[in-house]
C-alpha atoms as a PDB file:
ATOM      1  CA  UNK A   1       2.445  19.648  -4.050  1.00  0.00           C
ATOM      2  CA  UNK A   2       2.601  18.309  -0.650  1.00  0.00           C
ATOM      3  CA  UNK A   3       0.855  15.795   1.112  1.00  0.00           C
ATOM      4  CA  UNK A   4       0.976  17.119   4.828  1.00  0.00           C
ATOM      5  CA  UNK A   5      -2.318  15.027   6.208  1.00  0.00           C
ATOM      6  CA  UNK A   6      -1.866  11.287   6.429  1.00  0.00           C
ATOM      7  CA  UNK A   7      -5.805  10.705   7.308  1.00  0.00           C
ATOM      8  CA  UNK A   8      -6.948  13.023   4.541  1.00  0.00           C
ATOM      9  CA  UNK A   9      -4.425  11.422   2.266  1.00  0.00           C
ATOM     10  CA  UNK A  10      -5.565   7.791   3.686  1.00  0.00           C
ATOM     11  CA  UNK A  11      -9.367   9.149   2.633  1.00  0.00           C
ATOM     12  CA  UNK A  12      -8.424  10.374  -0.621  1.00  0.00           C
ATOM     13  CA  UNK A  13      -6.231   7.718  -1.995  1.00  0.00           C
ATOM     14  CA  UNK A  14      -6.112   4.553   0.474  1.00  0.00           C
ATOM     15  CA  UNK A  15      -8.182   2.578  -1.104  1.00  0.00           C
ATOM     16  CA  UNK A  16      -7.747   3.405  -4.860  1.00  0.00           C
ATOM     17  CA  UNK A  17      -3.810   3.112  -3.892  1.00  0.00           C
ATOM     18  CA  UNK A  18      -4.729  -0.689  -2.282  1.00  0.00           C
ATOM     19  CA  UNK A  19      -7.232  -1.797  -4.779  1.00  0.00           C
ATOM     20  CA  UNK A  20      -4.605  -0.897  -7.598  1.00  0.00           C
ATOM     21  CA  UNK A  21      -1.784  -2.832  -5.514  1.00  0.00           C
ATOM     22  CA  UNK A  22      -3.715  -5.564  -5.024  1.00  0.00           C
ATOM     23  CA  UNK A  23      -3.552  -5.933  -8.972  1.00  0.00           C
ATOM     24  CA  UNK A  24       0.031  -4.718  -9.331  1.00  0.00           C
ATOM     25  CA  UNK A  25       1.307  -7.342  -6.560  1.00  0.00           C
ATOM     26  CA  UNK A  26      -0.579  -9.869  -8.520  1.00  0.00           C
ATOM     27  CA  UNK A  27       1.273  -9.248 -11.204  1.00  0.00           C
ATOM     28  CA  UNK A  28       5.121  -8.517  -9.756  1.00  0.00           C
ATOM     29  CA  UNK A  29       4.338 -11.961  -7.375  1.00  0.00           C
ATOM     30  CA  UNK A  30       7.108 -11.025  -4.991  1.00  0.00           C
ATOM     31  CA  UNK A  31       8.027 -13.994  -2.794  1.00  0.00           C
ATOM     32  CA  UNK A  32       7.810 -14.080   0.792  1.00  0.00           C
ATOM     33  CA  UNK A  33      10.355 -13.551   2.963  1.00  0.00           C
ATOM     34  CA  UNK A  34      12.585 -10.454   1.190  1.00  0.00           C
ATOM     35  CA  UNK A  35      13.659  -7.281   2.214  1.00  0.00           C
ATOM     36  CA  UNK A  36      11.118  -5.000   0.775  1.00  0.00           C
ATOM     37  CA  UNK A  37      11.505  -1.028   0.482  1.00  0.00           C
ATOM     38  CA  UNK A  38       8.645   1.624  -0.214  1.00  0.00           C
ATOM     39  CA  UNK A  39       9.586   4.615  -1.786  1.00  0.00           C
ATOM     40  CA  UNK A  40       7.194   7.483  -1.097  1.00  0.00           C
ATOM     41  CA  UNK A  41       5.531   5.582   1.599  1.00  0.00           C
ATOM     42  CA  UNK A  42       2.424   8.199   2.394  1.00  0.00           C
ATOM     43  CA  UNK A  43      -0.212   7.032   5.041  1.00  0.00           C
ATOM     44  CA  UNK A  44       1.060   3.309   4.113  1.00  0.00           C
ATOM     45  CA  UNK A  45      -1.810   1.790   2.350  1.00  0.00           C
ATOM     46  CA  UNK A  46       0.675   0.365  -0.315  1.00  0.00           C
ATOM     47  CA  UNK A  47       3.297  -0.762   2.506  1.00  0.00           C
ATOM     48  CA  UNK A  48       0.023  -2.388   4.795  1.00  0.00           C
ATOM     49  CA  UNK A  49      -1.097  -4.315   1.663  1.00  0.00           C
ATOM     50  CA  UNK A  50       2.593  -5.812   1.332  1.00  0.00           C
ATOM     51  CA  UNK A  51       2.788  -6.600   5.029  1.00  0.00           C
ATOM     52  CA  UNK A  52      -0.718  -8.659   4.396  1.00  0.00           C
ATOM     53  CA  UNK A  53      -0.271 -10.348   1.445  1.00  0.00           C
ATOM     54  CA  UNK A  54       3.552 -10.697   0.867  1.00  0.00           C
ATOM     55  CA  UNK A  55       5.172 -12.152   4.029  1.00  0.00           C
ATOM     56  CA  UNK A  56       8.503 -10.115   4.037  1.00  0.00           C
ATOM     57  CA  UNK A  57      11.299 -10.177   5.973  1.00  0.00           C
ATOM     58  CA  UNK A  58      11.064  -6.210   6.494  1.00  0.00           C
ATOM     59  CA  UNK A  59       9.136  -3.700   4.750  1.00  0.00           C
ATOM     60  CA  UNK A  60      11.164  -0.101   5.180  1.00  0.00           C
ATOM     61  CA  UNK A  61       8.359   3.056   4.088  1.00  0.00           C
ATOM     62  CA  UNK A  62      10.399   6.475   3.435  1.00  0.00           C
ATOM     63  CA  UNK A  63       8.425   9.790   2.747  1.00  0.00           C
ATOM     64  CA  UNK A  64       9.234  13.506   3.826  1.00  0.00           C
ATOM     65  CA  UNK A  65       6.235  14.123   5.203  1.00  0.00           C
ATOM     66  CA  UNK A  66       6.256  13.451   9.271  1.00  0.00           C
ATOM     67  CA  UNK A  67       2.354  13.791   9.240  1.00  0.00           C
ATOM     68  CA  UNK A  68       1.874  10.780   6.396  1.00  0.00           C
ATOM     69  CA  UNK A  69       4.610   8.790   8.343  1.00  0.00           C
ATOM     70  CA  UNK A  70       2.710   8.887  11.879  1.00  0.00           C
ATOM     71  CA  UNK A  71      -0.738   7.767  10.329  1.00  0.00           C
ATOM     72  CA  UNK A  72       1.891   4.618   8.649  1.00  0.00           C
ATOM     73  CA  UNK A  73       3.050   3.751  12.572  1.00  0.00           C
ATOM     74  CA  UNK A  74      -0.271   4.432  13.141  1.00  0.00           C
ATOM     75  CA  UNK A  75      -1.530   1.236  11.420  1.00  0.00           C
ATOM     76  CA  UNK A  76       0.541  -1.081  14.277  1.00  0.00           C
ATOM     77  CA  UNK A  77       1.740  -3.250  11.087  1.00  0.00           C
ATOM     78  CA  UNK A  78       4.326  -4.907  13.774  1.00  0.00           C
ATOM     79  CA  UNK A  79       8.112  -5.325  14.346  1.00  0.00           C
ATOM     80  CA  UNK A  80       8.237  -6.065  10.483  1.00  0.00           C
ATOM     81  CA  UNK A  81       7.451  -2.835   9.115  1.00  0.00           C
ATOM     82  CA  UNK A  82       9.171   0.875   9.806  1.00  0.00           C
ATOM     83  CA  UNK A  83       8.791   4.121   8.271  1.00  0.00           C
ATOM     84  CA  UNK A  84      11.183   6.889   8.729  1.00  0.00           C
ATOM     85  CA  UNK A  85      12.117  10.298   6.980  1.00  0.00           C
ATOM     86  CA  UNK A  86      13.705   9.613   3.542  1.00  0.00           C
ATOM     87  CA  UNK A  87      14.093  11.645   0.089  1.00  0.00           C
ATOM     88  CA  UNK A  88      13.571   9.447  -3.006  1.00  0.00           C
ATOM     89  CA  UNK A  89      16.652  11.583  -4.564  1.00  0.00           C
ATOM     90  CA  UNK A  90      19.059   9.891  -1.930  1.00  0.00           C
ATOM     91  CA  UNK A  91      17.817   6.807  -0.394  1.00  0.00           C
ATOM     92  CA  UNK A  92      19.727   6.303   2.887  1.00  0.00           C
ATOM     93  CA  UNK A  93      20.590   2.234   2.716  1.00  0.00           C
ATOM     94  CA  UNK A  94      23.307   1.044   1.506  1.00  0.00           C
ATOM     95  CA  UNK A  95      24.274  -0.465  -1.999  1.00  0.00           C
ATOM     96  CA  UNK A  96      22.791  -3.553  -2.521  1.00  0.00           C
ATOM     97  CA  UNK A  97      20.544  -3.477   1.012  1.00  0.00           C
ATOM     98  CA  UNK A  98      16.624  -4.676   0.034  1.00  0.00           C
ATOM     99  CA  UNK A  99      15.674  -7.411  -2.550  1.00  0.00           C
ATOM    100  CA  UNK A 100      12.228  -4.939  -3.722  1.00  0.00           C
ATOM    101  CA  UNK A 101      12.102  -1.290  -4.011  1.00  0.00           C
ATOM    102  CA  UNK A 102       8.587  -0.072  -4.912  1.00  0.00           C
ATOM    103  CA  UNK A 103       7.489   3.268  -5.245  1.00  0.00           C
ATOM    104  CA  UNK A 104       3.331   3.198  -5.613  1.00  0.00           C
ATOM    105  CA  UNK A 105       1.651   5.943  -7.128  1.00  0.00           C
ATOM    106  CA  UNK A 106       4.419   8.196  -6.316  1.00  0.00           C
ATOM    107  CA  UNK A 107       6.482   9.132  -9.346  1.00  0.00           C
ATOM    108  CA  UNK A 108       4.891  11.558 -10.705  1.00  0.00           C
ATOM    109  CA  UNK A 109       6.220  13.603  -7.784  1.00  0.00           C
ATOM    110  CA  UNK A 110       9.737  13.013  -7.792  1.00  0.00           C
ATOM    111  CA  UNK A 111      11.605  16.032  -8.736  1.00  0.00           C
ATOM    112  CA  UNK A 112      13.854  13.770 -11.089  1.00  0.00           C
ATOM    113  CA  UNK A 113      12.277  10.558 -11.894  1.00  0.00           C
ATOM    114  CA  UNK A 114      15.447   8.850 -13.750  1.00  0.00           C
ATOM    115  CA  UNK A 115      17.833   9.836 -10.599  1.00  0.00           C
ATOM    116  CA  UNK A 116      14.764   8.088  -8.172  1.00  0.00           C
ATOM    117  CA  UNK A 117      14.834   4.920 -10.086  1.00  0.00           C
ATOM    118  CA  UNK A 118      18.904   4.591 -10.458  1.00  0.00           C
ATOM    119  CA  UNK A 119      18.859   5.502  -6.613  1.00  0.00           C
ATOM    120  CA  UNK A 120      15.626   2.385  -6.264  1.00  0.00           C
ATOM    121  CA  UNK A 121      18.007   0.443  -8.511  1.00  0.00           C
ATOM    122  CA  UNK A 122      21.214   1.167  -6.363  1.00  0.00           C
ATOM    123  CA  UNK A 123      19.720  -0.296  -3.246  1.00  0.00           C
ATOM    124  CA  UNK A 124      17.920  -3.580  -4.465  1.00  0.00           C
ATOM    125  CA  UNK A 125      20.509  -6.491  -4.874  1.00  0.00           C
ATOM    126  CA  UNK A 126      20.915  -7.985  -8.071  1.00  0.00           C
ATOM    127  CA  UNK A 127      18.471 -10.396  -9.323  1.00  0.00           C
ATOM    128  CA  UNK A 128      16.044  -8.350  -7.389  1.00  0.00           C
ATOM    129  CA  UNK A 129      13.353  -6.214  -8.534  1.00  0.00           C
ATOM    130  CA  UNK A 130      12.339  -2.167  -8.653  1.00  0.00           C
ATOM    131  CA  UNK A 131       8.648  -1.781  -9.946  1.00  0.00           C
ATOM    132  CA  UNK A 132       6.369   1.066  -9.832  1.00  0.00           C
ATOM    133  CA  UNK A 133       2.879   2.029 -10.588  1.00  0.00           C
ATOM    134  CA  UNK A 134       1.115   5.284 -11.246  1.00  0.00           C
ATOM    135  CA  UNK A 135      -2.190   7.492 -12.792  1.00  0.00           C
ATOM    136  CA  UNK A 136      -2.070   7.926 -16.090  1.00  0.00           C
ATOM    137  CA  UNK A 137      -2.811  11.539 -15.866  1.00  0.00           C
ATOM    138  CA  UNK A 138      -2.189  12.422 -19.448  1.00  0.00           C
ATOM    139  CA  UNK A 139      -4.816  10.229 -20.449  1.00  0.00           C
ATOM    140  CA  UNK A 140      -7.329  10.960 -18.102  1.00  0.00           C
ATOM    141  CA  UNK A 141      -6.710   7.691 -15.706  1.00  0.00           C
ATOM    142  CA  UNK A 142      -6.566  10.049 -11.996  1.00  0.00           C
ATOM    143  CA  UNK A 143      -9.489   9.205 -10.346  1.00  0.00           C
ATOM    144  CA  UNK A 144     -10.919  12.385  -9.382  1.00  0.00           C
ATOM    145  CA  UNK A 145     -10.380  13.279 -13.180  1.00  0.00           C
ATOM    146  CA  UNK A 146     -14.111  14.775 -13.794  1.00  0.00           C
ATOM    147  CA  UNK A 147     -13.481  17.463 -10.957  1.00  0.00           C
ATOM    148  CA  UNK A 148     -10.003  18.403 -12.557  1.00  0.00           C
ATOM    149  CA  UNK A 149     -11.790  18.857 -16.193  1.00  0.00           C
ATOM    150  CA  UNK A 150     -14.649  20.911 -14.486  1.00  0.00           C
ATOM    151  CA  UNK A 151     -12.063  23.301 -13.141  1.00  0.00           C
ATOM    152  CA  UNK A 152     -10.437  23.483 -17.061  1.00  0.00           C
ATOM    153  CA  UNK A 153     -14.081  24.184 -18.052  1.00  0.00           C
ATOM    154  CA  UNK A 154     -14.437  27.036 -16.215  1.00  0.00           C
ATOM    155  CA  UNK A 155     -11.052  28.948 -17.230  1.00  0.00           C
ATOM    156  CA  UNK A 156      -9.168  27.479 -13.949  1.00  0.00           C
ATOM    157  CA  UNK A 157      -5.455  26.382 -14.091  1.00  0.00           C
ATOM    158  CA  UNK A 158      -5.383  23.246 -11.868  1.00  0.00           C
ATOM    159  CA  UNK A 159      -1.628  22.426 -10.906  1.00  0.00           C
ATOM    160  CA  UNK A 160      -0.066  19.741 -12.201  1.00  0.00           C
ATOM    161  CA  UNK A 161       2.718  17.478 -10.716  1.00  0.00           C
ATOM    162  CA  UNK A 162       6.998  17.767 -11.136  1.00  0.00           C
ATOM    163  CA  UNK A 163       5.647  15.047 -14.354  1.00  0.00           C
ATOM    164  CA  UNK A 164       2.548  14.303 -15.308  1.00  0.00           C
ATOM    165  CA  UNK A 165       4.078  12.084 -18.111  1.00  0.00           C
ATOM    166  CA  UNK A 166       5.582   9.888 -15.488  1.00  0.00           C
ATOM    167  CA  UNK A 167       2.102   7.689 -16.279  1.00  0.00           C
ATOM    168  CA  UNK A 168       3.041   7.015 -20.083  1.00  0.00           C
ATOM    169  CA  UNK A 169       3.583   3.646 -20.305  1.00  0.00           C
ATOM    170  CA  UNK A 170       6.293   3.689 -22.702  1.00  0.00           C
ATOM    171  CA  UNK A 171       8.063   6.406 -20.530  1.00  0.00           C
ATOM    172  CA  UNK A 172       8.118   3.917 -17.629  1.00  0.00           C
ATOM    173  CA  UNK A 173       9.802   1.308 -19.807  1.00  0.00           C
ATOM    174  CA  UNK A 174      12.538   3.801 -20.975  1.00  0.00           C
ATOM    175  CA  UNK A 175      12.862   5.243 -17.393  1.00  0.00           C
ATOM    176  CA  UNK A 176      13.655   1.613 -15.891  1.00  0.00           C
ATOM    177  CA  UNK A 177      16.024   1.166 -19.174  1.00  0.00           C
ATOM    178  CA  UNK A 178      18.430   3.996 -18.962  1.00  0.00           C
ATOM    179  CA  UNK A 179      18.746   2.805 -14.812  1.00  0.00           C
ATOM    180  CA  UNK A 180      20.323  -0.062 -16.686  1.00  0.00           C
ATOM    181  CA  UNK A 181      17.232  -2.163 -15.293  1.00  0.00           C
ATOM    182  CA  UNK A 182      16.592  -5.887 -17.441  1.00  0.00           C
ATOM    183  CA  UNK A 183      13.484  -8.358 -18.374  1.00  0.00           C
ATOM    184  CA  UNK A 184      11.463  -4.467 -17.888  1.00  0.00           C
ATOM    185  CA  UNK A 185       7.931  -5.133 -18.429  1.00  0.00           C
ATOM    186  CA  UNK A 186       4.818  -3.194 -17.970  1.00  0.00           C
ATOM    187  CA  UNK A 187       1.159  -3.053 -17.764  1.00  0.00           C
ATOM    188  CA  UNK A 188      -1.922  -1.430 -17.142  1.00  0.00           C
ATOM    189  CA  UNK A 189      -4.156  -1.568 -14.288  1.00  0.00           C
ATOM    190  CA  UNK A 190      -7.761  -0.585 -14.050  1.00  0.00           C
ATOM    191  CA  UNK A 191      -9.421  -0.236 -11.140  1.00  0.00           C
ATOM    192  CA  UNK A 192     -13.157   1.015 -10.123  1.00  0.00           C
ATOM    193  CA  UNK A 193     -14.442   2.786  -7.127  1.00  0.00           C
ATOM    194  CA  UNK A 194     -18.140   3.112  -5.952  1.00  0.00           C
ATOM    195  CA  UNK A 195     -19.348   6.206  -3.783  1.00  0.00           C
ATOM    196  CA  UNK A 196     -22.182   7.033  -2.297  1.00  0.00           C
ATOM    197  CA  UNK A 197     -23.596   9.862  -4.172  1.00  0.00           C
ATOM    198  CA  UNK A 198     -21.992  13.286  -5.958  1.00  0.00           C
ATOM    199  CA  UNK A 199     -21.344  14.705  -2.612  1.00  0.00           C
ATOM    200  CA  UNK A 200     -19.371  11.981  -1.299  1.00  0.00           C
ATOM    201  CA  UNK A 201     -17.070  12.314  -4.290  1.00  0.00           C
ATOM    202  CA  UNK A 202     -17.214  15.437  -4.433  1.00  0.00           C
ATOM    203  CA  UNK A 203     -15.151  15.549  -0.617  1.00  0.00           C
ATOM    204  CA  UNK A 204     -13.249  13.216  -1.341  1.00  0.00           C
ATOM    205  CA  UNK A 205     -11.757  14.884  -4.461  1.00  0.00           C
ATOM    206  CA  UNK A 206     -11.579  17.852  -2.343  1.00  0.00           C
ATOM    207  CA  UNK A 207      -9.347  16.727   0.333  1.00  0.00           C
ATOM    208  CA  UNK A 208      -6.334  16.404  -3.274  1.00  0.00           C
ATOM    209  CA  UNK A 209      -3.924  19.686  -2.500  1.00  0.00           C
ATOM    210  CA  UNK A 210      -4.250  20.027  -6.579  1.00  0.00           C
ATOM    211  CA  UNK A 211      -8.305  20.690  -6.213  1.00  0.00           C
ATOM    212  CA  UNK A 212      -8.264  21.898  -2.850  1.00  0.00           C
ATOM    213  CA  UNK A 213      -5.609  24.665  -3.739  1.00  0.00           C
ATOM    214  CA  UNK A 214      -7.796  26.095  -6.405  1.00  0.00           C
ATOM    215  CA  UNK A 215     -11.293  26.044  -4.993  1.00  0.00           C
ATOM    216  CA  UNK A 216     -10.389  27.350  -1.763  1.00  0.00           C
ATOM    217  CA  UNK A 217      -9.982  30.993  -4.027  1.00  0.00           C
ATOM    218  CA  UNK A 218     -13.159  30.891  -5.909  1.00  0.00           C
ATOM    219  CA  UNK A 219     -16.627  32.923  -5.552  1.00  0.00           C
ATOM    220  CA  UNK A 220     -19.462  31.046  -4.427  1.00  0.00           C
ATOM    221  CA  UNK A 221     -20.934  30.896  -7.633  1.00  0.00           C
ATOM    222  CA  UNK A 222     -17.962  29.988  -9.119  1.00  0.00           C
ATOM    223  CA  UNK A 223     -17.991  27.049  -6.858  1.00  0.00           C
ATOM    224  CA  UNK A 224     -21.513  26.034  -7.902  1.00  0.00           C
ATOM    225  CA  UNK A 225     -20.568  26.195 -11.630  1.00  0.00           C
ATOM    226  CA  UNK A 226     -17.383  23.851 -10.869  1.00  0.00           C
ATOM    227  CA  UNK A 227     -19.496  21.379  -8.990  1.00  0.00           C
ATOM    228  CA  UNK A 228     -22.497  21.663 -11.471  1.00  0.00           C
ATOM    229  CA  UNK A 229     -20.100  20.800 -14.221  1.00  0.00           C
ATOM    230  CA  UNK A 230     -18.611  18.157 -12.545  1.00  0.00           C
ATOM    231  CA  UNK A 231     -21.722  16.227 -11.640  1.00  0.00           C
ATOM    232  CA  UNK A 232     -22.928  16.042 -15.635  1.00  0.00           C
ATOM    233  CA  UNK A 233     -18.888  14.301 -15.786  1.00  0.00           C
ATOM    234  CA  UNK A 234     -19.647  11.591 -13.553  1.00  0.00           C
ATOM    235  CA  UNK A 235     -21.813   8.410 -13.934  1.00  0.00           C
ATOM    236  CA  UNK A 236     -25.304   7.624 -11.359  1.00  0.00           C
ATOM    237  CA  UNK A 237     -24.905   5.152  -9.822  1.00  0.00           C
ATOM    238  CA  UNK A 238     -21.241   6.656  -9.121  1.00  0.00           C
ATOM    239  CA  UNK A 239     -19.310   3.892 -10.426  1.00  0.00           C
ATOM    240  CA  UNK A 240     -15.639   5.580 -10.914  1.00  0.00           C
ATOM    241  CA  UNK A 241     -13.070   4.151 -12.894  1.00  0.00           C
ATOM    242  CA  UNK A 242      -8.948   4.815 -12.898  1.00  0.00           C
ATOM    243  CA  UNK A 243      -6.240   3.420 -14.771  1.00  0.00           C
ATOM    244  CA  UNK A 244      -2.778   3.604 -13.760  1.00  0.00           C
ATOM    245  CA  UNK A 245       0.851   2.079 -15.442  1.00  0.00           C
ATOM    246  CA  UNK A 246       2.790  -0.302 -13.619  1.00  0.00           C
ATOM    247  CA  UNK A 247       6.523  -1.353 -14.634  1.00  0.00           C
ATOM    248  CA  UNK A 248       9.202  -3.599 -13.216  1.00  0.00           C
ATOM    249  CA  UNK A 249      12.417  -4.687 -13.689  1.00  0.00           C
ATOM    250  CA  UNK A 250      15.368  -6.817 -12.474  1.00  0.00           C
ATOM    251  CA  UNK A 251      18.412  -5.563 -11.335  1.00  0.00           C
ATOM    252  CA  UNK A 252      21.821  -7.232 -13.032  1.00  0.00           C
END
């Protein structure tokens, strides 16, 4: 599952990924003034929120994707903030380099989740923190979760991410653990979206690769059906609620 669009990311997830930061940095309270790294960067709504509420010193985004990276620079966040090419699996900073490492709604797609947080752990100094938060998919906590059990309704196979169970609270805790992480706590966040009307969610579910991937293959009445189903899922007014698990710990 790639990410290749940074505006249609920015439209799909921006502001669920800012509103749910907002919470999260409430809770992790970084001070101002460190060294702050974002793992999985994407279009850099998580990164834009830190630059605006955190003061850092720096603020260092990494993703694969070029396209997600150039909407980041795209937000002119100043001489504080820089995003560049980077693979979770093999941060390039040295040992010890960044006082935060934060990887926001990102690891379910890590293709090894305890190497990403020993490699978030090997870069933050000690006494400083590595903290995450992400959907609980397993419990139905993704926000566009009514489209995905419309598909299942109708017989369709909607693709999951590398790990899905990434969003278990408990998982998160035992993750941060075995990186040899202390003081690990977690919570969850719950966070609520309004749209306009069915349509408007409706596109903006549509612009996920997961969704789009699937529905881009079906017959036109199988496409009515889908939508049809997913409109009796969702609430009028569209009020849209998502939960997600957030963890952090200190580094020794």
């Amino acid at each position: 599952i790639r990410f290749s669009d940074g505006a249609a990311y920015e439209l799909l997830m921006g502001q669920w990924s800012r509103d749910a930061g907002a919470i999260f940095l409430d809770w992790l309270q970084p001070a101002a003034g460190l060294a702050c790294l974002d793992v999985g960067c994407g279009s850099g709504a998580f990164s834009s929120l830190v630059v605006e509420r955190c003061a850092p010193r720096s603020l260092l985004g990494i993703d694969p994707s070029e396209a997600q990276l150039d909407f980041a620079r795209g937000r002119s966040l100043g001489p504080v903030a820089t995003f560049r090419n980077g693979d979770a699996m093999q941060i390039d900073l040295a040992d010890q380099s960044v006082h935060v490492a934060v990887a926001a709604l990102v690891m379910h797609f890590m293709p090894d989740t305890s190497q990403g947080v020993k490699e978030m752990a090997r870069v933050v100094r000690p006494g400083g923190f590595v903290a995450a938060y992400t959907w609980t998919l397993e419990t139905g906590g993704f926000p566009y979760e009514a489209v995905h059990r419309s598909m299942l309704a109708a017989g369709l196979e909607v693709p999951e991410p590398p790990h899905p169970e990434a969003g278990n609270g408990d998982e998160l805790v035992l993750l941060w653990q075995a990186a040899g992480l202390v003081d690990v706590r977690q919570r969850e966040i719950s966070v609520t979206r309004t749209f306009r009307n069915f349509e408007h969610y409706w596109q903006t579910a549509t612009l996920s690769p997961r969704i789009a991937a699937v529905l881009r293959d079906l017959v036109p009445d199988q496409l009515t059906s889908v939508q049809a189903e997913a409109r009796s899922r969702v609430s009028h007014p569209l009020v849209v609620t998502a939960r997600a698990n957030s963890v952090s710990g200190q580094v020794r």
